[in-house]
Structure formats: C-alpha cells, structure tokens
Protein backbone atom coordinates (compact mmCIF):
# COMPACT_ATOMS: atom_id res chain seq x y z
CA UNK A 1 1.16 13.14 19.51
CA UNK A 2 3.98 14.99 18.09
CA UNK A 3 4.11 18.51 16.46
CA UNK A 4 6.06 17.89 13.66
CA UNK A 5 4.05 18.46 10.28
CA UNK A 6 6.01 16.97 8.34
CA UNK A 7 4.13 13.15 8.36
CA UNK A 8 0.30 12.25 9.40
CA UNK A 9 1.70 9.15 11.40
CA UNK A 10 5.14 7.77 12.65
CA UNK A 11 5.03 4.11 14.15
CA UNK A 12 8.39 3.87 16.99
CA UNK A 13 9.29 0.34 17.44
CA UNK A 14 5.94 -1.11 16.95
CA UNK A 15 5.24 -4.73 18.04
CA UNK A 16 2.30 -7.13 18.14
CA UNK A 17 2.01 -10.18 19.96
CA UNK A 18 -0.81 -12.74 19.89
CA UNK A 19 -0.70 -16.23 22.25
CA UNK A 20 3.03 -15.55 22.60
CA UNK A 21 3.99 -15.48 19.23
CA UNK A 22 5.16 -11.90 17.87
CA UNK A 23 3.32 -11.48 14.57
CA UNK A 24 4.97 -8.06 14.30
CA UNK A 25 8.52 -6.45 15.92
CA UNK A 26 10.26 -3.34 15.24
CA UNK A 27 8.12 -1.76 13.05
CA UNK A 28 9.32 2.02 12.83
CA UNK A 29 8.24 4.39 9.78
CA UNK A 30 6.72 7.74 8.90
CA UNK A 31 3.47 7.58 6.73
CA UNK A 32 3.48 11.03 4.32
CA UNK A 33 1.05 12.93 2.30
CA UNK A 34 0.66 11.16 -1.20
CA UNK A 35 0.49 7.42 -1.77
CA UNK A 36 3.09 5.19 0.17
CA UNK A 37 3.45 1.34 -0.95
CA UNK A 38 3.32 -0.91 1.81
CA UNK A 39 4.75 -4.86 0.30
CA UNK A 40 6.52 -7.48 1.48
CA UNK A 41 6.30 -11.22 0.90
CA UNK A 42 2.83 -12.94 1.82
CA UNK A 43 3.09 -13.79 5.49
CA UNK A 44 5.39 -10.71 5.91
CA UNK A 45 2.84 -9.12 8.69
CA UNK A 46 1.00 -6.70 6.38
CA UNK A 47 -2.63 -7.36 6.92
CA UNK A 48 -1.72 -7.27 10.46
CA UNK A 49 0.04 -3.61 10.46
CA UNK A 50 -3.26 -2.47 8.62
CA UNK A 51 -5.11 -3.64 11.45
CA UNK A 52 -2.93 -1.93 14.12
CA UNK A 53 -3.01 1.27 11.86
CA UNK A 54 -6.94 1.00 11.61
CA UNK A 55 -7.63 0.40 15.68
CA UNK A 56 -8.82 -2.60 15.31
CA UNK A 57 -5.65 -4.25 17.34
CA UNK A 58 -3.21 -2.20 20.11
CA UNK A 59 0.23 -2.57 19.45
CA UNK A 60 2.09 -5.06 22.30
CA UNK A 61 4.57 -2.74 22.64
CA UNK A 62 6.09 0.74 21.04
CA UNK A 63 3.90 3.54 20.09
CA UNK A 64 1.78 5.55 17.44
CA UNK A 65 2.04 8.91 17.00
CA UNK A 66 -0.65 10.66 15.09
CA UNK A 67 -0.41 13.99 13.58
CA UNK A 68 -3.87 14.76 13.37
CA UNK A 69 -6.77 14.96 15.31
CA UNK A 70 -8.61 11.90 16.12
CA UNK A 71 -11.29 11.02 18.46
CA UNK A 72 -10.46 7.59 19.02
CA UNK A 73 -7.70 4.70 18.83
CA UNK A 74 -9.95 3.25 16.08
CA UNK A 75 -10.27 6.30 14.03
CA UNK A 76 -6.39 6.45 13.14
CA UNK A 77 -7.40 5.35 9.37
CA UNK A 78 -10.08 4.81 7.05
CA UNK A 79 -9.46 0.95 6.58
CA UNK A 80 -11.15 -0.75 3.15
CA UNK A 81 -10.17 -4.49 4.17
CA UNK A 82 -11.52 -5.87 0.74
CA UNK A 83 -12.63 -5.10 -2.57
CA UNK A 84 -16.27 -4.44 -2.61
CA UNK A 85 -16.33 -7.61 -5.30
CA UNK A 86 -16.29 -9.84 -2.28
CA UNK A 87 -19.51 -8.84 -1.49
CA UNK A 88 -21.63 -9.74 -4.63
CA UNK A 89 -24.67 -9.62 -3.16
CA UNK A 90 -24.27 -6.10 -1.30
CA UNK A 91 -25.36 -2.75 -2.87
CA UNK A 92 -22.93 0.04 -2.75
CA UNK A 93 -25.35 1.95 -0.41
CA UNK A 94 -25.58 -1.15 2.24
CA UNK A 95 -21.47 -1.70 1.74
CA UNK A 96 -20.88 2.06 2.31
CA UNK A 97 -23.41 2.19 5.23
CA UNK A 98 -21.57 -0.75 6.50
CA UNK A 99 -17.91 0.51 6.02
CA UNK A 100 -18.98 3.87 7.25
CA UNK A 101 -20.28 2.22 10.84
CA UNK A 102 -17.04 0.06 10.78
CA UNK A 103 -15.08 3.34 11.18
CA UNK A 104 -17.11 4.93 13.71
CA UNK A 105 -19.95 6.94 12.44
CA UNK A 106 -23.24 6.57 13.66
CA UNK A 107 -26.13 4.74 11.17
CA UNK A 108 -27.56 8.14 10.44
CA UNK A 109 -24.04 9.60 9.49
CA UNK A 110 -22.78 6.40 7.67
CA UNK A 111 -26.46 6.99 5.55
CA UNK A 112 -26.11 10.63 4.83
CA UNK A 113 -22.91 10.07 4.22
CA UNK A 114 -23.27 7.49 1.29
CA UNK A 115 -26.07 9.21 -0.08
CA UNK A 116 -23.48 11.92 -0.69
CA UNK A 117 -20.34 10.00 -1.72
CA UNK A 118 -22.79 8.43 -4.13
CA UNK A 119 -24.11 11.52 -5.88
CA UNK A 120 -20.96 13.19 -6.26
CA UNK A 121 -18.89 10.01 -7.54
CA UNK A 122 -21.55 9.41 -10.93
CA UNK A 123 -22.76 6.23 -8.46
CA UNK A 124 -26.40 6.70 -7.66
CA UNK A 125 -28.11 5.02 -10.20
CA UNK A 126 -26.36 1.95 -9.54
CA UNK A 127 -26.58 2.70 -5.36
CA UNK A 128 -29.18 -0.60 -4.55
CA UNK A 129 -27.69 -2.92 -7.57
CA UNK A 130 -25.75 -5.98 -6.39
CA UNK A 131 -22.10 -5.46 -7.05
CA UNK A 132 -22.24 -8.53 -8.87
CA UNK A 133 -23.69 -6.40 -11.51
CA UNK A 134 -22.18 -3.42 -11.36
CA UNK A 135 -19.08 -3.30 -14.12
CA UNK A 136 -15.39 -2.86 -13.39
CA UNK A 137 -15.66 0.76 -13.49
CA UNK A 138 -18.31 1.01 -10.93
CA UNK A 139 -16.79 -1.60 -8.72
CA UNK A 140 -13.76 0.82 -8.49
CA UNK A 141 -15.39 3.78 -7.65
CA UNK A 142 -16.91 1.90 -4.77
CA UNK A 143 -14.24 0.69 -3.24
CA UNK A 144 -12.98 4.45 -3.02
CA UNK A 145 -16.11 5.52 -2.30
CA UNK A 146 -15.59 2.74 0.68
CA UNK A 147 -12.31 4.83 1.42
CA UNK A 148 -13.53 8.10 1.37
CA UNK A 149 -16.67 7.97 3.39
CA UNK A 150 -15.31 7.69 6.88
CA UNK A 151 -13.52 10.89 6.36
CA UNK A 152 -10.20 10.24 7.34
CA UNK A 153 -6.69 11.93 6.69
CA UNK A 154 -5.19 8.71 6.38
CA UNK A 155 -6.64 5.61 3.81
CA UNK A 156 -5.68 2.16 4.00
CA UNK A 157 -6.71 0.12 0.54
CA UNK A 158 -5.36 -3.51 0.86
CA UNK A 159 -5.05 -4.79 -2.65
CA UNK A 160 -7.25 -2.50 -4.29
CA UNK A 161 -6.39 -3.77 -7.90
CA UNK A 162 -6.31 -7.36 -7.29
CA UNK A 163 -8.28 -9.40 -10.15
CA UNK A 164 -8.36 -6.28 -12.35
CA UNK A 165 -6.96 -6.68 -15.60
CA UNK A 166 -4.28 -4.08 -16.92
CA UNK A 167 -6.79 -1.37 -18.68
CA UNK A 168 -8.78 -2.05 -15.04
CA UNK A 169 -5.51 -0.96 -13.27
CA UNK A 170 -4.86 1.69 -15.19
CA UNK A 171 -8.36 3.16 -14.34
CA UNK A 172 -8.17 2.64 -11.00
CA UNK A 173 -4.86 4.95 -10.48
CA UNK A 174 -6.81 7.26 -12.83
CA UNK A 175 -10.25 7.34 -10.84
CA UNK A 176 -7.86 8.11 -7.21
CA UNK A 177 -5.97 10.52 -8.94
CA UNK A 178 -9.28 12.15 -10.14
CA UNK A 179 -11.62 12.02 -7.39
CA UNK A 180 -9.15 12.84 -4.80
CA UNK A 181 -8.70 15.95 -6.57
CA UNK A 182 -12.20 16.30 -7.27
CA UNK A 183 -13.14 15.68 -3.50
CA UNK A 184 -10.01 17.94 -1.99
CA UNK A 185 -8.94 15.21 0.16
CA UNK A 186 -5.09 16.09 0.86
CA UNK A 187 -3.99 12.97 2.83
CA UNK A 188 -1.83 9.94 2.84
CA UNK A 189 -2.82 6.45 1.12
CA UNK A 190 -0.88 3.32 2.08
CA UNK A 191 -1.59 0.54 -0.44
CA UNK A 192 -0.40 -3.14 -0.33
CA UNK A 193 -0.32 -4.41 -3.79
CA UNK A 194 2.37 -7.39 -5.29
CA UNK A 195 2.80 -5.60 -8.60
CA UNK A 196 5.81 -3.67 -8.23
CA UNK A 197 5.42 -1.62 -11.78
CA UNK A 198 2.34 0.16 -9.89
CA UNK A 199 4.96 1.00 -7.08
CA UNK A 200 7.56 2.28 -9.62
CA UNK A 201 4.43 4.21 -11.72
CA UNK A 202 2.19 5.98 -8.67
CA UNK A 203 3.88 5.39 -5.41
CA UNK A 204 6.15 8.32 -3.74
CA UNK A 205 7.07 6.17 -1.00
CA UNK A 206 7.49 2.66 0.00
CA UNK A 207 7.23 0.49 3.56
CA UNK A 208 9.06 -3.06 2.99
CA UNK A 209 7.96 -5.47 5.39
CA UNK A 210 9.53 -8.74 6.26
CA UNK A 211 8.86 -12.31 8.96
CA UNK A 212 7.43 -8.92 10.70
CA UNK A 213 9.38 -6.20 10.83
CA UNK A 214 10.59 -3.22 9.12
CA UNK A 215 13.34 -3.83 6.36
CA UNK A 216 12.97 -0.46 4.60
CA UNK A 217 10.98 2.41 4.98
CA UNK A 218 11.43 5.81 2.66
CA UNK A 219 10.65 7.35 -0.82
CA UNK A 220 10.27 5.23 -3.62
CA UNK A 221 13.61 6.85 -5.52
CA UNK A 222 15.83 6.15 -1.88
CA UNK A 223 14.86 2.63 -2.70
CA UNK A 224 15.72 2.55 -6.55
CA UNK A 225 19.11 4.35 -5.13
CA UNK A 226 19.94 1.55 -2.70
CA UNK A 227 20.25 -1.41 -5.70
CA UNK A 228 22.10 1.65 -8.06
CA UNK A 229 26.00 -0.34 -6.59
CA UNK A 230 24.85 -3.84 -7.40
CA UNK A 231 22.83 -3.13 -10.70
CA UNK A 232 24.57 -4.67 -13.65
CA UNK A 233 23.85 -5.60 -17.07
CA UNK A 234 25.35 -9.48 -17.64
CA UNK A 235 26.04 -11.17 -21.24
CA UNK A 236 26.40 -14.34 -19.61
CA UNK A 237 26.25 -14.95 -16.11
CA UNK A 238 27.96 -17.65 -14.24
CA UNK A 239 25.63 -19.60 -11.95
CA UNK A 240 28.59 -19.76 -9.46
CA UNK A 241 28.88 -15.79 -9.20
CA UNK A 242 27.28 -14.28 -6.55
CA UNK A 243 24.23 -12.88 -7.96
CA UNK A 244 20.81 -12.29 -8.34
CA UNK A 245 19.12 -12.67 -11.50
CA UNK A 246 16.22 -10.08 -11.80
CA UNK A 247 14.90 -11.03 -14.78
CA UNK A 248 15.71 -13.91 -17.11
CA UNK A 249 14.95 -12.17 -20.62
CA UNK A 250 17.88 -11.31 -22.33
CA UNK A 251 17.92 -7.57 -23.87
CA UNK A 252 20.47 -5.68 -26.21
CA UNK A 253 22.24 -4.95 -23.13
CA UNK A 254 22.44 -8.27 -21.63
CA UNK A 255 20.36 -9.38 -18.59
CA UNK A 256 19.83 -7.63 -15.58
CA UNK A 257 21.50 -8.56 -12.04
CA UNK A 258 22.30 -7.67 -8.71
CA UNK A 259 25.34 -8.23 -7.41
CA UNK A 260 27.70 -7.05 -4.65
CA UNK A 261 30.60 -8.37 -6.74
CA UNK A 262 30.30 -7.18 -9.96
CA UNK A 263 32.57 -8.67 -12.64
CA UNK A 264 34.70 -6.64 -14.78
CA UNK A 265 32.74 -7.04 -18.41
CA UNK A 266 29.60 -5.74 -16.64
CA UNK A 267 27.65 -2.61 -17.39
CA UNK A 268 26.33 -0.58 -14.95
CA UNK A 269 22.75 0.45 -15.32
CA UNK A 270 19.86 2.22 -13.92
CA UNK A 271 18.16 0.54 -10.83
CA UNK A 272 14.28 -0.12 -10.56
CA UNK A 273 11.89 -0.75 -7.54
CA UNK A 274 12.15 -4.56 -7.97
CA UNK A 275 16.02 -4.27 -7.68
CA UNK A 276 15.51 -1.99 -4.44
CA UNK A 277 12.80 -4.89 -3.16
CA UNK A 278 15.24 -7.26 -4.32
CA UNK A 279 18.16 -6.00 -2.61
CA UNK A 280 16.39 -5.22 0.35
CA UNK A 281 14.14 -8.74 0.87
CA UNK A 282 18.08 -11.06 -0.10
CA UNK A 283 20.22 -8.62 1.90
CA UNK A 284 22.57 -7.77 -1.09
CA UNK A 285 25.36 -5.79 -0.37
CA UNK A 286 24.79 -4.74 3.00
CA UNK A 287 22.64 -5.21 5.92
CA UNK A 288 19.46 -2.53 6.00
C-alpha cells in the first residue's frame, strides 16, 4: 500500500511463473484515473496480467500496490473476461448475478445489485431475454453493466469492441463515456483492444506489453512523442534503407516511415500511436 494519490495501482517488477516457464517478467507500471490501453502482440502476456490484476493468479515474484481500499487479493479489479455475446443463451440478470459472485459479492448482493444496474442503465425490459436476442446496443450496455456491478475503482474490459462494427464502436466509447458520468464512477479502465485508432481517439494512457514484459508504460501523447525523431514522410523508399514502412498508401506527402536514419529528401511529420507501438514493439532508434 502506498500513500501516493496520484495512481489507483503501481505493479514493481511483477512476474508470473507457471510449471517453470515465466509467462510474465518485469512488469512495472502505474494504472491512472481515466482509460489506459493495455496492447501488445497476441501471446504478449495480456490476458495473463488481467488475471494477476483481477486476483485470480499471485504474482511469482514483485509486488502490487493498491491505492485503495480493498478487502481482498481478488477484489483489486472488476474483471469482464468476455463479451456478454459469448454467452447467447444467458440473460443479462443471470450474467450479472454471475459476474457479480465472480468478484466477491454474496448471491443476495450480486441480485440486488443487477436489479439496480439494470433499472438505471434503460436494461430491464430486456433483463431475462437471451443475449442472443438482445441487439448491439443492449449487448453493450451489458457488458458495462458486467463492469460496473462489482463496484470497483479499477475495471478491466478485455476486448470490449471485438466483432462490433464501426457505428457499434463508436457507441460503445459513447455509452462508457455516458454512463460513467451518469453513474459517478471516477476510476481507472484498462482496456486491451488491437485497434490502435481507438487508442489514439479515447485512451489517455497506454501499457505496451511484449514475450511478457513491460516495453512501455505512460500517456498516450509520451508514446506519439517517442516515434516524433524517426517519423518521416518518403516519395520513394529504398527497400535497402533502414526503415519501417507504416503504411503502404501513398498520400500527397509521400508515405509514412520510421526510421532512425532518415534520408535527406525526407519530411518530417507528426507521429501517431501506431508509430509509438511501432517503434516501441521493432526497437527503432533506441532501446526502451
């Protein structure tokens, strides 16, 4: 426990292993108010962190400290391990009940506790439907609902927009932004997602994870700032220059790259969250 204010939770050299193999090492960040982006590649030890974060494993080594009262190791987040679409069969009462016993609370809480959520998120006349017919709308509003229930500073959503289409993304980031407000909740959300314009558009911070450890950790802009020496604008790159293509579409300005050796017809320009990622995940420039 630690009495800064300044973060909910700071991992210290975190490190998970499982049959000998070390699925996670050197994990170190600070988790702030607002909505931090946790990605990486796939096998990069993400579901695994989330895990650690929610109590459900104790770190091998290093050590959580949590700036906020908890009553348990397995109350450190509200953890919603899937979207509520995985579960077509399940009413959002039953899924909420269920979530809400995951994270601690007793069957009588987890009840009264969905019966609330319900009524105050526009959701009880769909509360005993399937999910499999509930529309996209109401399918998101669950899976925050999910979130929200067990009451917890801290909110772990893995992949909470996956399958959505881009109108379904868009109202997702909408409904959080609206019932968070709506529901006072003044905490910290860490999000995996693998569509790095959502990062760029509602993330203030970003966790960059990597074979299982730490490769960045800070605001969303410090990461945008680290690409800003080796982001270039290229007429015609030469596959034998050291570089990174970021995207192959040729604009007005050329196409962008990364490079640590820029050539002298370049144009500087501004860096984005995939050249950060990029920079970060191929190690341009220098070593993080």
């Amino acid at each position: 426990m630690t009495a800064s204010s300044s973060y909910l939770l700071a991992a210290d050299q975190i490190g998970l292993s499982i049959r000998n193999e070390w699925l996670l090492k050197n994990v170190s960040f600070r988790l702030h108010r607002g909505i931090t982006a946790l990605i990486g590649p796939n096998g990069a030890g993400k579901t695994t962190l989330f895990r650690i974060l929610a109590g459900i494993y104790e770190p091998s080594e290093g050590r959580l400290m949590v700036n906020l009262p908890v009553v348990s190791s397995r109350s450190r987040a509200a953890y919603v391990p899937q979207f509520p679409g995985a579960y077509p069969h399940l009413t959002p009462f039953d899924y909420l009940v269920w979530i809400g016993g995951f994270s601690g609370l007793t069957y009588d809480e987890a009840r009264d506790h969905a019966r609330e959520i319900l009524l105050r998120m526009d959701l009880s006349a769909v509360a005993f439907r399937p999910s499999n017919q509930l529309d996209g709308g109401q399918k998101r509003r669950v899976a925050l609902a999910a979130a929200w229930i067990q009451r917890q500073p801290i909110v772990l959503l893995d992949e909470p927009t996956a399958g959505l289409d881009p109108a379904g993304r868009l109202a997702f980031w909408r409904d959080l932004t609206l019932w968070n407000r709506e529901l006072q909740i003044d905490g910290s959300y860490l999000i995996t997602t693998h569509l790095l314009t959502e990062v760029e558009q509602y993330c203030q911070h970003v966790i960059i994870l990597d074979r299982g450890t730490t490769r960045f950790a800070g605001s969303t802009n410090d990461l945008r700032q680290r690409a800003k020496p080796y982001s270039f604008w290229a007429k015609d790159p030469v596959v034998s220059h050291d570089h990174t293509i970021v995207a192959g579409l040729r604009s007005p300005q050329g196409i962008p790259i990364l490079s640590a050796k820029p050539e002298k017809l370049w144009a500087e320009r501004e860096p984005t969250v995939l050249d950060g990622y990029l920079s970060v995940i191929q190690n341009i420039g220098k070593e993080v």
